[in-house]
C-alpha atoms as a PDB file:
ATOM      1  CA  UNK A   1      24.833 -15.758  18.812  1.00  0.00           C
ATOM      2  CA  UNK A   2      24.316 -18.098  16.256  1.00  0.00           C
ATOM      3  CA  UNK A   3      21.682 -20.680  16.390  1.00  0.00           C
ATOM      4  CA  UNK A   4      22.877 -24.186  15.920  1.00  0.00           C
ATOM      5  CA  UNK A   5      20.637 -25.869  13.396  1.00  0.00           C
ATOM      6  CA  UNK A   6      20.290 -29.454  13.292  1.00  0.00           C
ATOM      7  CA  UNK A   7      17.860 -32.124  11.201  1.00  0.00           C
ATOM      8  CA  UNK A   8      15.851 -32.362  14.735  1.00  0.00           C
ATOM      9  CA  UNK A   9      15.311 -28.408  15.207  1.00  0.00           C
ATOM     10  CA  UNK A  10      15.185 -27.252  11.609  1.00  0.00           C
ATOM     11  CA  UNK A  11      11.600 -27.614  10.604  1.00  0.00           C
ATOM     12  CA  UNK A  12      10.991 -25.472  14.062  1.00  0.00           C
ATOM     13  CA  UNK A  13      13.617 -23.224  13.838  1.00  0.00           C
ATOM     14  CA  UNK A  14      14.095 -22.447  10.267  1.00  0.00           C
ATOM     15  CA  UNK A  15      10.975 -23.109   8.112  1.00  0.00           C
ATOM     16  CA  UNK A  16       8.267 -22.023  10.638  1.00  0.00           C
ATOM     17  CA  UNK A  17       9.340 -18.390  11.358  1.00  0.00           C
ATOM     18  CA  UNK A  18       8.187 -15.070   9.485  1.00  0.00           C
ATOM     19  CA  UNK A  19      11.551 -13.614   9.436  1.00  0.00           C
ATOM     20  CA  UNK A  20      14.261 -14.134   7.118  1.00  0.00           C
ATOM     21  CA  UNK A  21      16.586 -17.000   7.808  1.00  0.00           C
ATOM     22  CA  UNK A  22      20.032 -17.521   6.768  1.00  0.00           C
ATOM     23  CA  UNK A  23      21.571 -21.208   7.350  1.00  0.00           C
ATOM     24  CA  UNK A  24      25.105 -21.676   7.376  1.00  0.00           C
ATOM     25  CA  UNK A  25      25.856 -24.746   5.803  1.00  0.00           C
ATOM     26  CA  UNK A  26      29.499 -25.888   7.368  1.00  0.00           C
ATOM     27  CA  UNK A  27      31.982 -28.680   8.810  1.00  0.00           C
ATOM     28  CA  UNK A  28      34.754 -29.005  10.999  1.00  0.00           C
ATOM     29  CA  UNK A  29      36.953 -29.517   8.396  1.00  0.00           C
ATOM     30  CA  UNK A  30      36.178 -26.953   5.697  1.00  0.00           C
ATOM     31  CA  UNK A  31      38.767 -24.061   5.621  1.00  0.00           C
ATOM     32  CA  UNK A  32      36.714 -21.705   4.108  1.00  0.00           C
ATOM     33  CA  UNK A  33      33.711 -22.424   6.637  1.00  0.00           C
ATOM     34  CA  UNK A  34      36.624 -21.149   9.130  1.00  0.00           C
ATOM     35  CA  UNK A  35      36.623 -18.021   7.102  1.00  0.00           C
ATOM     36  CA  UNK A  36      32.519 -17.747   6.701  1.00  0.00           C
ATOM     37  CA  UNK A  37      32.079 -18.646  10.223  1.00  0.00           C
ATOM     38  CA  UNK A  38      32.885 -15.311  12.711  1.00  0.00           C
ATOM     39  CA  UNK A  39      30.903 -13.546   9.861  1.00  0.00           C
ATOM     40  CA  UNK A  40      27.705 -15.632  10.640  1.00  0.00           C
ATOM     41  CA  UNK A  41      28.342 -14.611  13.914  1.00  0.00           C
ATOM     42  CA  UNK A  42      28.946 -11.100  13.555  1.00  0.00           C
ATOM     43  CA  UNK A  43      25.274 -11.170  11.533  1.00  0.00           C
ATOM     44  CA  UNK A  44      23.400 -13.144  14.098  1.00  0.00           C
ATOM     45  CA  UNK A  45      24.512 -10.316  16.786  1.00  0.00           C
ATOM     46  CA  UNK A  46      23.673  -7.334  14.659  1.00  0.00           C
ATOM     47  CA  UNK A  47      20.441  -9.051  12.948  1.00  0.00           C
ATOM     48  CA  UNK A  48      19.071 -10.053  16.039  1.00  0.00           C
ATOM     49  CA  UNK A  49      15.462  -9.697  16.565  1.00  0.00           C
ATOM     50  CA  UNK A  50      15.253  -8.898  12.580  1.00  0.00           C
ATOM     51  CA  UNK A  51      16.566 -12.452  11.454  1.00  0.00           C
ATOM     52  CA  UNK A  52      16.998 -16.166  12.331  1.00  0.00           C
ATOM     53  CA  UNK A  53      21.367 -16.852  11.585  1.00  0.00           C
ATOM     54  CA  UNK A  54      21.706 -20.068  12.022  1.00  0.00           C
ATOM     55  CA  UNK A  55      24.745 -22.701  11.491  1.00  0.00           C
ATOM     56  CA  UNK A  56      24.071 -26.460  10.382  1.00  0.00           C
ATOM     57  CA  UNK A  57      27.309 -28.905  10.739  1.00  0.00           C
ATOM     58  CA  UNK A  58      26.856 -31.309   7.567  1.00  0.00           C
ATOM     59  CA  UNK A  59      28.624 -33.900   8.919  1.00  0.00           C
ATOM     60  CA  UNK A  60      26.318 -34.144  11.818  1.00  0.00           C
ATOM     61  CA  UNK A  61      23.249 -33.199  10.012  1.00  0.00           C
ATOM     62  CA  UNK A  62      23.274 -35.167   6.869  1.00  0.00           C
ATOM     63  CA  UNK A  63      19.574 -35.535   6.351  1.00  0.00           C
ATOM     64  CA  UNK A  64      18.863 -31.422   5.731  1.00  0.00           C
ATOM     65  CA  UNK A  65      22.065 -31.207   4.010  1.00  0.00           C
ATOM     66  CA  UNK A  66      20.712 -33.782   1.500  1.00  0.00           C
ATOM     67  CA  UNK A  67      17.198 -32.179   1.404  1.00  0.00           C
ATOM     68  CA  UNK A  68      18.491 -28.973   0.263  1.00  0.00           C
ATOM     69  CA  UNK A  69      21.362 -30.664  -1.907  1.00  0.00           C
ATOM     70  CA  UNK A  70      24.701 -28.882  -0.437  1.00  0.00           C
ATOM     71  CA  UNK A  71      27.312 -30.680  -2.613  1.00  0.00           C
ATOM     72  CA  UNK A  72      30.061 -27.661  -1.664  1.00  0.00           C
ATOM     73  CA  UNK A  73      31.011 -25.788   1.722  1.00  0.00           C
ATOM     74  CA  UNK A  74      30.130 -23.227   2.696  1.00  0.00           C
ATOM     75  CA  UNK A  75      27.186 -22.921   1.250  1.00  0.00           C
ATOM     76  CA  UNK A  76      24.668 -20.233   2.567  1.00  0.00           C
ATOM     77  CA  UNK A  77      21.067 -20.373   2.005  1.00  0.00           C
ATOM     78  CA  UNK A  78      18.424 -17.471   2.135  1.00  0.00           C
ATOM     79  CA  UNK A  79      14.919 -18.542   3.417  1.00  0.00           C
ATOM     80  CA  UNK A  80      11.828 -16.716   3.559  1.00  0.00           C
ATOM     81  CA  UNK A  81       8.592 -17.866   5.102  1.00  0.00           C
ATOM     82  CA  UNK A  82      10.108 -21.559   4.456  1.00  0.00           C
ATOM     83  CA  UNK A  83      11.658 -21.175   0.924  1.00  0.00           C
ATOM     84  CA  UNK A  84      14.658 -20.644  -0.372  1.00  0.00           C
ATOM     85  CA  UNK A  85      15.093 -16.808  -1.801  1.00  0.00           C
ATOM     86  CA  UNK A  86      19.111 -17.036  -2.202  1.00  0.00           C
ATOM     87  CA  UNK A  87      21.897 -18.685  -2.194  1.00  0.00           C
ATOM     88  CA  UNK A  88      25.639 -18.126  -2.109  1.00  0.00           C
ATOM     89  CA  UNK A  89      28.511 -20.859  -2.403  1.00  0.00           C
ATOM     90  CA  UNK A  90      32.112 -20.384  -1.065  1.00  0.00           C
ATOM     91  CA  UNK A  91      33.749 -18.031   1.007  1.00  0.00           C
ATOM     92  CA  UNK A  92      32.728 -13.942   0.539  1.00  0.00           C
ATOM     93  CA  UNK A  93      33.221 -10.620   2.315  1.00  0.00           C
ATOM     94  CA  UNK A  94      30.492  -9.937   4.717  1.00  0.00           C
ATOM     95  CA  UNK A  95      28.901  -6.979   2.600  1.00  0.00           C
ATOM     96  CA  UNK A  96      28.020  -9.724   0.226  1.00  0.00           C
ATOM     97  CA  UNK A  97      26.311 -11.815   2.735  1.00  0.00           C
ATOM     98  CA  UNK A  98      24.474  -8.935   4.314  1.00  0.00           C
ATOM     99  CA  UNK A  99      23.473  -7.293   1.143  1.00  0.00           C
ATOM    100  CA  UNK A 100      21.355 -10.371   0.711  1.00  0.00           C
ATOM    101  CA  UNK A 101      20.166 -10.191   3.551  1.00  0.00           C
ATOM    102  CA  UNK A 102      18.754  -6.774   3.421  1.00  0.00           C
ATOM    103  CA  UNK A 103      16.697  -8.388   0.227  1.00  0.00           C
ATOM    104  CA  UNK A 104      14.974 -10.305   2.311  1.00  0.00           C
ATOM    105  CA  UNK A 105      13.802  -7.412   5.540  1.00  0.00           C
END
């Protein structure tokens, strides 16, 4: 399962861990985060224990969303040991979002 990121949590959850993190940048109304979203999923379940998969609404969570200027959704971001490593805007096939994943393990 997905964590669910949010301005309170993200310091803890996302920027102090030693594995890699992805962060799912989404909202409600984004019809391409519909698309991106069961893949986060899918990751979360088969990276778990290896990575932190994570989902932050930017509607809800407008201060992180504006720290790490996301200007388009989806937008996922790669972290490692608190800093960005990756990036990848718009909807794409799982592979792609594993295969940078992988980079980071």
């Amino acid at each position: 399962m997905a964590l669910e990121f949010t301005d309170g949590n993200f310091q803890e959850e996302a920027l102090n861990t030693d594995k890699p993190v992805i962060v799912d940048f989404w909202a409600e109304w984004c019809g391409p985060c519909k698309m991106v979203g069961p893949l986060v999923q899918q990751i979360a379940e088969e990276y778990d224990g290896k990575a932190v998969v994570g989902k932050l609404n930017v509607d809800l969570n407008p201060e992180t969303a504006g720290k790490y200027g996301i200007r388009s959704i989806p937008t996922i971001l790669y972290l490692k040991n608190g800093e960005i490593v990756d990036k990848q805007v718009g909807a794409v096939p799982k592979d792609v979002l594993v295969k940078k994943l992988e980079a980071q393990l």
